[in-house]
C-alpha atoms as a PDB file:
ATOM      1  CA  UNK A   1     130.339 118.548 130.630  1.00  0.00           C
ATOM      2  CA  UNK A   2     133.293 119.203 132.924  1.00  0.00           C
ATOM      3  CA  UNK A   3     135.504 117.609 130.707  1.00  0.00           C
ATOM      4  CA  UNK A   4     134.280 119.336 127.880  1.00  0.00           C
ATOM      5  CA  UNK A   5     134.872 123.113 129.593  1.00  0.00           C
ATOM      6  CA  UNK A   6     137.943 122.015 130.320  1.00  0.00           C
ATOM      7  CA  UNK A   7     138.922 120.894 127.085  1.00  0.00           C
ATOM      8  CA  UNK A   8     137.710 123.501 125.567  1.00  0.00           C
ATOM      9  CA  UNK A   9     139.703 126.397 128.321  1.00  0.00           C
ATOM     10  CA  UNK A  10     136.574 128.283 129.709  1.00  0.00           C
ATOM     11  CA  UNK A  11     134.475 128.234 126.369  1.00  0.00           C
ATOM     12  CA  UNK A  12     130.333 128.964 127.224  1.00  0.00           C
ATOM     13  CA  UNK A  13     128.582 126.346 126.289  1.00  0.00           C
ATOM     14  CA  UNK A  14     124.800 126.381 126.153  1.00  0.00           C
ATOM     15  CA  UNK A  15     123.421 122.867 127.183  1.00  0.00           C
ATOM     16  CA  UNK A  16     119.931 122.036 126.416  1.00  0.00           C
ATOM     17  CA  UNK A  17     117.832 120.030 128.313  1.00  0.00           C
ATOM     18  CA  UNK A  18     118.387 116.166 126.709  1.00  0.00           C
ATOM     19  CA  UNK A  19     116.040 115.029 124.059  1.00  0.00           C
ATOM     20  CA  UNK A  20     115.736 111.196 125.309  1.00  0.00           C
ATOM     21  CA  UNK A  21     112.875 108.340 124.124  1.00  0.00           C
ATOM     22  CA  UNK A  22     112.012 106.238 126.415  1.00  0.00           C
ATOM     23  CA  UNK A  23     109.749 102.947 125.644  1.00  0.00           C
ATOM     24  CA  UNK A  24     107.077 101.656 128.477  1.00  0.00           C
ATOM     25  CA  UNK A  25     106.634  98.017 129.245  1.00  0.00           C
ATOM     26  CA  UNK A  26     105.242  95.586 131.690  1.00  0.00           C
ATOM     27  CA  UNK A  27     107.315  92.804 133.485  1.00  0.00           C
ATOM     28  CA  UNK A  28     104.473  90.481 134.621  1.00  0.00           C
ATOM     29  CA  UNK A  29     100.795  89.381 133.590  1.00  0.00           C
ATOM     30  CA  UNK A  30      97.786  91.782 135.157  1.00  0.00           C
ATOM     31  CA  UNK A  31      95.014  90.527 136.507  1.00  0.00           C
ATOM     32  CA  UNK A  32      91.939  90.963 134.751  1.00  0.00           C
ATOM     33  CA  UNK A  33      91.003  94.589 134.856  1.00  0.00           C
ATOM     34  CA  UNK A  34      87.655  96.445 134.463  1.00  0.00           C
ATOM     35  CA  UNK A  35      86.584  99.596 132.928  1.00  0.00           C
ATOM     36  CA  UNK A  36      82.926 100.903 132.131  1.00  0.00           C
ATOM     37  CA  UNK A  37      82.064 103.450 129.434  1.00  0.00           C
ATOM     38  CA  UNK A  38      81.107 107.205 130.243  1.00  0.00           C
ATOM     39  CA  UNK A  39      77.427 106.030 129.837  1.00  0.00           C
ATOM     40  CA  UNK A  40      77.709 102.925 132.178  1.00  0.00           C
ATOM     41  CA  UNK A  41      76.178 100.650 129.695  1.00  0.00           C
ATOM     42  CA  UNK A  42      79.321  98.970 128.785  1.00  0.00           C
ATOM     43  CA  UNK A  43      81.815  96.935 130.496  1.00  0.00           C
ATOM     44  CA  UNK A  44      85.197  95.917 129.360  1.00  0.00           C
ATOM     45  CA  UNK A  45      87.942  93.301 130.708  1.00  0.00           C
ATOM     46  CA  UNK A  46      91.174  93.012 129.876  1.00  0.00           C
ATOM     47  CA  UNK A  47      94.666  91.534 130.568  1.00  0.00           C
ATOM     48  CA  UNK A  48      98.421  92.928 129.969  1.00  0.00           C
ATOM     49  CA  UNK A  49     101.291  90.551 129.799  1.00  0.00           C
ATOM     50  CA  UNK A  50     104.621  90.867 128.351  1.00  0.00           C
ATOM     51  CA  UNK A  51     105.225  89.961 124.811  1.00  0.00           C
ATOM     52  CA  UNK A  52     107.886  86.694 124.599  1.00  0.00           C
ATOM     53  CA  UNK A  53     111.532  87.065 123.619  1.00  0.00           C
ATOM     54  CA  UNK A  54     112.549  87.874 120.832  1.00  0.00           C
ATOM     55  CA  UNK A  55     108.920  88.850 119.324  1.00  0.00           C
ATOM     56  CA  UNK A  56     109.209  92.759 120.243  1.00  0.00           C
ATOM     57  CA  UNK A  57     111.781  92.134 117.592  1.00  0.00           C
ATOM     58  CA  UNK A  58     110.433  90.347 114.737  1.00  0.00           C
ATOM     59  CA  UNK A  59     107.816  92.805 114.576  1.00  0.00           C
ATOM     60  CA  UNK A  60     110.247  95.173 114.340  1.00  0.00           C
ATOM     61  CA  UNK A  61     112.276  93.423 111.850  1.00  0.00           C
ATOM     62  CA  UNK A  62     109.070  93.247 109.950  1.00  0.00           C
ATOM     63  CA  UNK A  63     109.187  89.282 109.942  1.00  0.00           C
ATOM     64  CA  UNK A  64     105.779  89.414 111.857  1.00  0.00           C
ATOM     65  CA  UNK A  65     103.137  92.264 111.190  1.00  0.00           C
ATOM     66  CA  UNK A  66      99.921  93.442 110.163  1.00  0.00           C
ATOM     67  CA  UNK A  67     100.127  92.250 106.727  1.00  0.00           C
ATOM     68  CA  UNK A  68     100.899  88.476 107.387  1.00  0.00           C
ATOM     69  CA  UNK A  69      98.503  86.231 105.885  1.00  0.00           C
ATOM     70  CA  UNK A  70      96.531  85.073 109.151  1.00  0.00           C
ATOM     71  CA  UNK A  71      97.479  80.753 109.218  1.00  0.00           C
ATOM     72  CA  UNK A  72     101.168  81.732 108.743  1.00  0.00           C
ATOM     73  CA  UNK A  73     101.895  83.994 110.936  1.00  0.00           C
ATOM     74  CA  UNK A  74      99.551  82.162 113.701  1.00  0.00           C
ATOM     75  CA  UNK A  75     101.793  78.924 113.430  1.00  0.00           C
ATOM     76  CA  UNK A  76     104.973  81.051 113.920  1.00  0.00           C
ATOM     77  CA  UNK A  77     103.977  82.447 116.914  1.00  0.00           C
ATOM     78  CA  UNK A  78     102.601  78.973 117.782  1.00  0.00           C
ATOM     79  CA  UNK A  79     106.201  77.053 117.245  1.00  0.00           C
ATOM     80  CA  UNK A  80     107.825  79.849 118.194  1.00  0.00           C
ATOM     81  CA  UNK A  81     106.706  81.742 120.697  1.00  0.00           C
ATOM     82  CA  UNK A  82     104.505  79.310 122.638  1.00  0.00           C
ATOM     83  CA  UNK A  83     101.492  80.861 121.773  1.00  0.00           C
ATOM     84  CA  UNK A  84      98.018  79.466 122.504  1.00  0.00           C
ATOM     85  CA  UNK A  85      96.820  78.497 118.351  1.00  0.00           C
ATOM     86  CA  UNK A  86      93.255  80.159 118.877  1.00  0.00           C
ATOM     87  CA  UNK A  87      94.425  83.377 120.810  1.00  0.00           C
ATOM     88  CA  UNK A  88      97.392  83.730 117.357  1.00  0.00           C
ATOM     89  CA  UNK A  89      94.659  83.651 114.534  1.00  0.00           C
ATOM     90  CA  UNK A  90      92.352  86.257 116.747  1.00  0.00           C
ATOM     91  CA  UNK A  91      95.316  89.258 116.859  1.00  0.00           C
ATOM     92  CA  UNK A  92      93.107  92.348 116.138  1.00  0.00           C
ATOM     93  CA  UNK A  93      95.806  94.726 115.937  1.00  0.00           C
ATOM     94  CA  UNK A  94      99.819  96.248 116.184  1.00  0.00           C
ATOM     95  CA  UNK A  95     100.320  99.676 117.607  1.00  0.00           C
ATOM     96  CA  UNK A  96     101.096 101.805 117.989  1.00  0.00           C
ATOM     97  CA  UNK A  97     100.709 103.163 114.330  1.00  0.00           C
ATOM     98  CA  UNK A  98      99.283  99.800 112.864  1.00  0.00           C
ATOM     99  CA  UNK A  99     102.964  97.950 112.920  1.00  0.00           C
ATOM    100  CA  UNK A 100     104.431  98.955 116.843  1.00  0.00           C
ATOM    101  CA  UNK A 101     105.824  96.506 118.518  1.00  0.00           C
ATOM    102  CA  UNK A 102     102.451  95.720 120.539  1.00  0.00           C
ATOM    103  CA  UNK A 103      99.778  93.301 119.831  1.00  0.00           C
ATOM    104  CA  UNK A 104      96.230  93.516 120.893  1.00  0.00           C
ATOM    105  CA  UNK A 105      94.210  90.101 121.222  1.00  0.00           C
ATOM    106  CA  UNK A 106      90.885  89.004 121.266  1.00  0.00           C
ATOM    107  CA  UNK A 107      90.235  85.934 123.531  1.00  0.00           C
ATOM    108  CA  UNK A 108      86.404  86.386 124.281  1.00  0.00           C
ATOM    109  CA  UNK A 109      84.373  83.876 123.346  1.00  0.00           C
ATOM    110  CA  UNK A 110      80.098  84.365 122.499  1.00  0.00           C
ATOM    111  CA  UNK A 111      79.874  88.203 123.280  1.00  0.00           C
ATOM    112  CA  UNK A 112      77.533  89.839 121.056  1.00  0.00           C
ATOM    113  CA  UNK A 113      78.579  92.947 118.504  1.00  0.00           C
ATOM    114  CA  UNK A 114      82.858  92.343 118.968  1.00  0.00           C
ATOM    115  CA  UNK A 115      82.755  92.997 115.736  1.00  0.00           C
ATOM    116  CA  UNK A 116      80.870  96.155 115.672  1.00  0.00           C
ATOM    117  CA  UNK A 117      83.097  97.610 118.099  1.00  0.00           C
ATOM    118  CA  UNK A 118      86.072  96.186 117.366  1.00  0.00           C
ATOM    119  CA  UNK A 119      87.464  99.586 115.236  1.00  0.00           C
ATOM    120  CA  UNK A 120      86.728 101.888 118.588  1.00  0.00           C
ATOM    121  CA  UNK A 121      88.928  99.176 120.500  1.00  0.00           C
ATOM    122  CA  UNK A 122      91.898  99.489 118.175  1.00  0.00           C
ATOM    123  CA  UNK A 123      91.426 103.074 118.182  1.00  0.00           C
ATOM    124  CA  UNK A 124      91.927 102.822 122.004  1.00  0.00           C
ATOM    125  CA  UNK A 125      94.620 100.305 122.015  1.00  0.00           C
ATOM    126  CA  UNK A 126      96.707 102.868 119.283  1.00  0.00           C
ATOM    127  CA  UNK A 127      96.273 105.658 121.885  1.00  0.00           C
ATOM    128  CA  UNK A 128      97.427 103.812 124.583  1.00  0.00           C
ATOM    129  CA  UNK A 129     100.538 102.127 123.120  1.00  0.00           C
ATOM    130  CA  UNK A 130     101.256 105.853 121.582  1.00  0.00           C
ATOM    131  CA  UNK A 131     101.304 107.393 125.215  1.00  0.00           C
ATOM    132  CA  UNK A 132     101.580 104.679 128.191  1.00  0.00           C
ATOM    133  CA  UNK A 133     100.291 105.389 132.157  1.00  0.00           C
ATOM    134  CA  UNK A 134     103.631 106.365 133.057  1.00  0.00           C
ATOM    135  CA  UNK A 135     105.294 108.856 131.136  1.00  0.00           C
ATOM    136  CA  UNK A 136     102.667 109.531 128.372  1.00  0.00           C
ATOM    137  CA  UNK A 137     105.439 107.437 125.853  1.00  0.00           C
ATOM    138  CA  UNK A 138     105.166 104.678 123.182  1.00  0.00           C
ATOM    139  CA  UNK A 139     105.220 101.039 124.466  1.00  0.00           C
ATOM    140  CA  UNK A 140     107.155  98.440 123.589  1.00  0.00           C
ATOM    141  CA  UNK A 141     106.404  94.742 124.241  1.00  0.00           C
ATOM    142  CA  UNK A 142     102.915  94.795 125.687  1.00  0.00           C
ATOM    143  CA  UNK A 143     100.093  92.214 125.091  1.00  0.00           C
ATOM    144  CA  UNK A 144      96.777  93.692 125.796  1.00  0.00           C
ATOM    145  CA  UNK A 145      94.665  90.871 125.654  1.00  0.00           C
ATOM    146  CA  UNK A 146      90.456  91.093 126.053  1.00  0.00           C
ATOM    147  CA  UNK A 147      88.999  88.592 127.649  1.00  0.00           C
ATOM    148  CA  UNK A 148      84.975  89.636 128.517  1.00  0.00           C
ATOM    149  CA  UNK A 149      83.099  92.403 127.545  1.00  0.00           C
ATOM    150  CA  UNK A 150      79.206  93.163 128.124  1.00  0.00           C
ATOM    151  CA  UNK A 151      77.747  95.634 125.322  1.00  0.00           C
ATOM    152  CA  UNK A 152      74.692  97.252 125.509  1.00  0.00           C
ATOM    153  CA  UNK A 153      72.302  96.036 122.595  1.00  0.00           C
ATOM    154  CA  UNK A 154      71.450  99.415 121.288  1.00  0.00           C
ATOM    155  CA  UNK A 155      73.665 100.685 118.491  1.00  0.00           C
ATOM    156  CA  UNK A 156      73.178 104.089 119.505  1.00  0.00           C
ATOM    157  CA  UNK A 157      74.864 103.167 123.570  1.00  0.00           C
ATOM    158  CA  UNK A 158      77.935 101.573 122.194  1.00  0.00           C
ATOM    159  CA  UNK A 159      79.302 103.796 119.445  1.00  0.00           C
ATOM    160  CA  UNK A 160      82.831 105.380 119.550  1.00  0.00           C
ATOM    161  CA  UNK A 161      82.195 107.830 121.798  1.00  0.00           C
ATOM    162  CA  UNK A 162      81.402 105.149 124.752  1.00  0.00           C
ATOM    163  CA  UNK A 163      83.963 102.238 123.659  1.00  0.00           C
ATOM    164  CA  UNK A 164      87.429 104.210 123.118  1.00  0.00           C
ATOM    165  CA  UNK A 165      87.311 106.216 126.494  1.00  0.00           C
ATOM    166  CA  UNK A 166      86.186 102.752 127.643  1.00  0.00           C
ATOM    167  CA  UNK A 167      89.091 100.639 125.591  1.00  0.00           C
ATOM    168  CA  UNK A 168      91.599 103.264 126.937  1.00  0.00           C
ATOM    169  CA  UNK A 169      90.815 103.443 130.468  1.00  0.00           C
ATOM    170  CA  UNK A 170      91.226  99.320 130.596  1.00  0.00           C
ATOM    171  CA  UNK A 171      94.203  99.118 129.005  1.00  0.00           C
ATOM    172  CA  UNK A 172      95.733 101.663 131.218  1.00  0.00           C
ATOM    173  CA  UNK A 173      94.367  99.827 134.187  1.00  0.00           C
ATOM    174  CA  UNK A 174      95.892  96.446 132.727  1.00  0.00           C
ATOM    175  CA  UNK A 175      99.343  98.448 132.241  1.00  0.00           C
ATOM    176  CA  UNK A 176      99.520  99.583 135.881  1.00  0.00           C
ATOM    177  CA  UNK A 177      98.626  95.980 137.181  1.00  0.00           C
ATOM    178  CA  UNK A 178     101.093  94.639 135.238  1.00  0.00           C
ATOM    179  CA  UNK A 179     104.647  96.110 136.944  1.00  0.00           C
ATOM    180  CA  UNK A 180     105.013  99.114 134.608  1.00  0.00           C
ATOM    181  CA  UNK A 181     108.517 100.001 133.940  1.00  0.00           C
ATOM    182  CA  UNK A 182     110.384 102.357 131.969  1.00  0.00           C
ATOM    183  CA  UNK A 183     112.567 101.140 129.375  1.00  0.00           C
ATOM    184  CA  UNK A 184     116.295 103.095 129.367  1.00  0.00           C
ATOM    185  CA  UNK A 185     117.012 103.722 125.733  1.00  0.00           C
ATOM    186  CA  UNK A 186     120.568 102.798 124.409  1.00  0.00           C
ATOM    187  CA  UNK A 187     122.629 104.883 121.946  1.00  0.00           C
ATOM    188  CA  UNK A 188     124.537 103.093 119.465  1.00  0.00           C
ATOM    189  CA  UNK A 189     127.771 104.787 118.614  1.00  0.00           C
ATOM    190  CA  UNK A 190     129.885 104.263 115.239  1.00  0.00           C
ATOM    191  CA  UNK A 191     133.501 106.304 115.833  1.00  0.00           C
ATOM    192  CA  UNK A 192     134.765 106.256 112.423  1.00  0.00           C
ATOM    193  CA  UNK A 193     138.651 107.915 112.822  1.00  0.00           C
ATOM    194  CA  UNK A 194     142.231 107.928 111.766  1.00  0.00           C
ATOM    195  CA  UNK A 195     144.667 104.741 112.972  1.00  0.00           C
ATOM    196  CA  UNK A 196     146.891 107.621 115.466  1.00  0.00           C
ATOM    197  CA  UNK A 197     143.384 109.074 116.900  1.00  0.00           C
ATOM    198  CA  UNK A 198     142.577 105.736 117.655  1.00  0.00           C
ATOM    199  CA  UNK A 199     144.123 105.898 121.574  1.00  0.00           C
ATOM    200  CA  UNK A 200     142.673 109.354 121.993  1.00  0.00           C
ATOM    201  CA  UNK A 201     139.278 107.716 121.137  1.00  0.00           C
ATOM    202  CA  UNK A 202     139.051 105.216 123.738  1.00  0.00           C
ATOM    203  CA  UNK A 203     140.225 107.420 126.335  1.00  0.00           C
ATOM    204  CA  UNK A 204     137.209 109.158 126.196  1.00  0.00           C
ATOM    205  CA  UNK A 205     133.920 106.736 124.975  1.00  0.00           C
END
């Protein structure tokens, strides 16, 4: 900004305060965390990890997603990305938004009415990838990963209004175990100008 009131020979100029995205992440694998719903009837466990090379990007380059037929996109991430084969057919879910660069997992095995609750878990992992622990901003490259759960038997105890606080509050606990970190963002510049401006250019990017 000083070089810009100088250039510009005592000019005002009004600076707003910079309109920056950041990204949340983890940089290591959680331990298993634990959250109960508001009622106490339900427990939830779960795991953050960080996604593998590269596959923050192929979901972003839409070569992996929501959408992929199930076998396929399981044996990519199998040769690929090292991933366990059972753990790739069981994704439940991208966020945030459905296609985010996030994938949510389920590795439990015999727990009774996953699949009744399963939409109230997405709903939770969404809302969490939207705003992360740290700064309330999407994530990007996260693994949320459920690996126990114990469900009350009544309908009634384990609807929506117990399982997303629930869903959320684990999650968040698995993000903070897991070496949270901000991600800097990184502007990518195209300086289209004449051949003489060229010099002038460089002198100041």
């Amino acid at each position: 900004m000083n070089d810009l009131r100088e250039y510009m020979k005592g000019t005002g100029i009004k600076v707003s305060q910079p309109m920056v995205s950041f990204k949340e992440t983890v940089t290591s694998t959680s331990e298993v965390a634990l959250a109960k719903s508001p009622n106490h009837h339900n427990r939830m466990y779960a795991v953050a990890r960080p996604l593998e090379s590269g596959l923050s990007e192929a979901i972003e380059d839409s070569i992996i997603g929501p959408k992929d037929d199930v076998k396929e996109r399981g044996t990519i991430l199998v040769q690929k990305y090292q991933w366990d084969a059972t753990e790739a057919r069981k994704i439940w879910a991208f966020g945030p938004d459905t296609n985010g660069p996030n994938i949510l997992v389920d590795t439990t095995r015999a727990i009774q009415y996953m699949a009744e609750i399963k939409d109230n878990v997405v709903a939770g992992f969404g809302w969490v990838t939207r705003q992360g622990v740290l700064a309330q901003e999407q994530m990007r490259g996260v693994r949320f990963a459920l690996v126990d759960a114990v469900l009350h038997s009544d309908t009634v105890h384990r609807g929506g209004g117990q399982i997303i606080p629930a869903a959320r509050r684990v999650f968040y606990a698995a993000q903070l175990m897991a070496k949270p970190r901000l991600m800097e963002p990184i502007f990518l510049v195209d300086i289209q100008c004449p051949l003489e401006a060229q010099n002038g250019v460089y002198g100041v990017s």
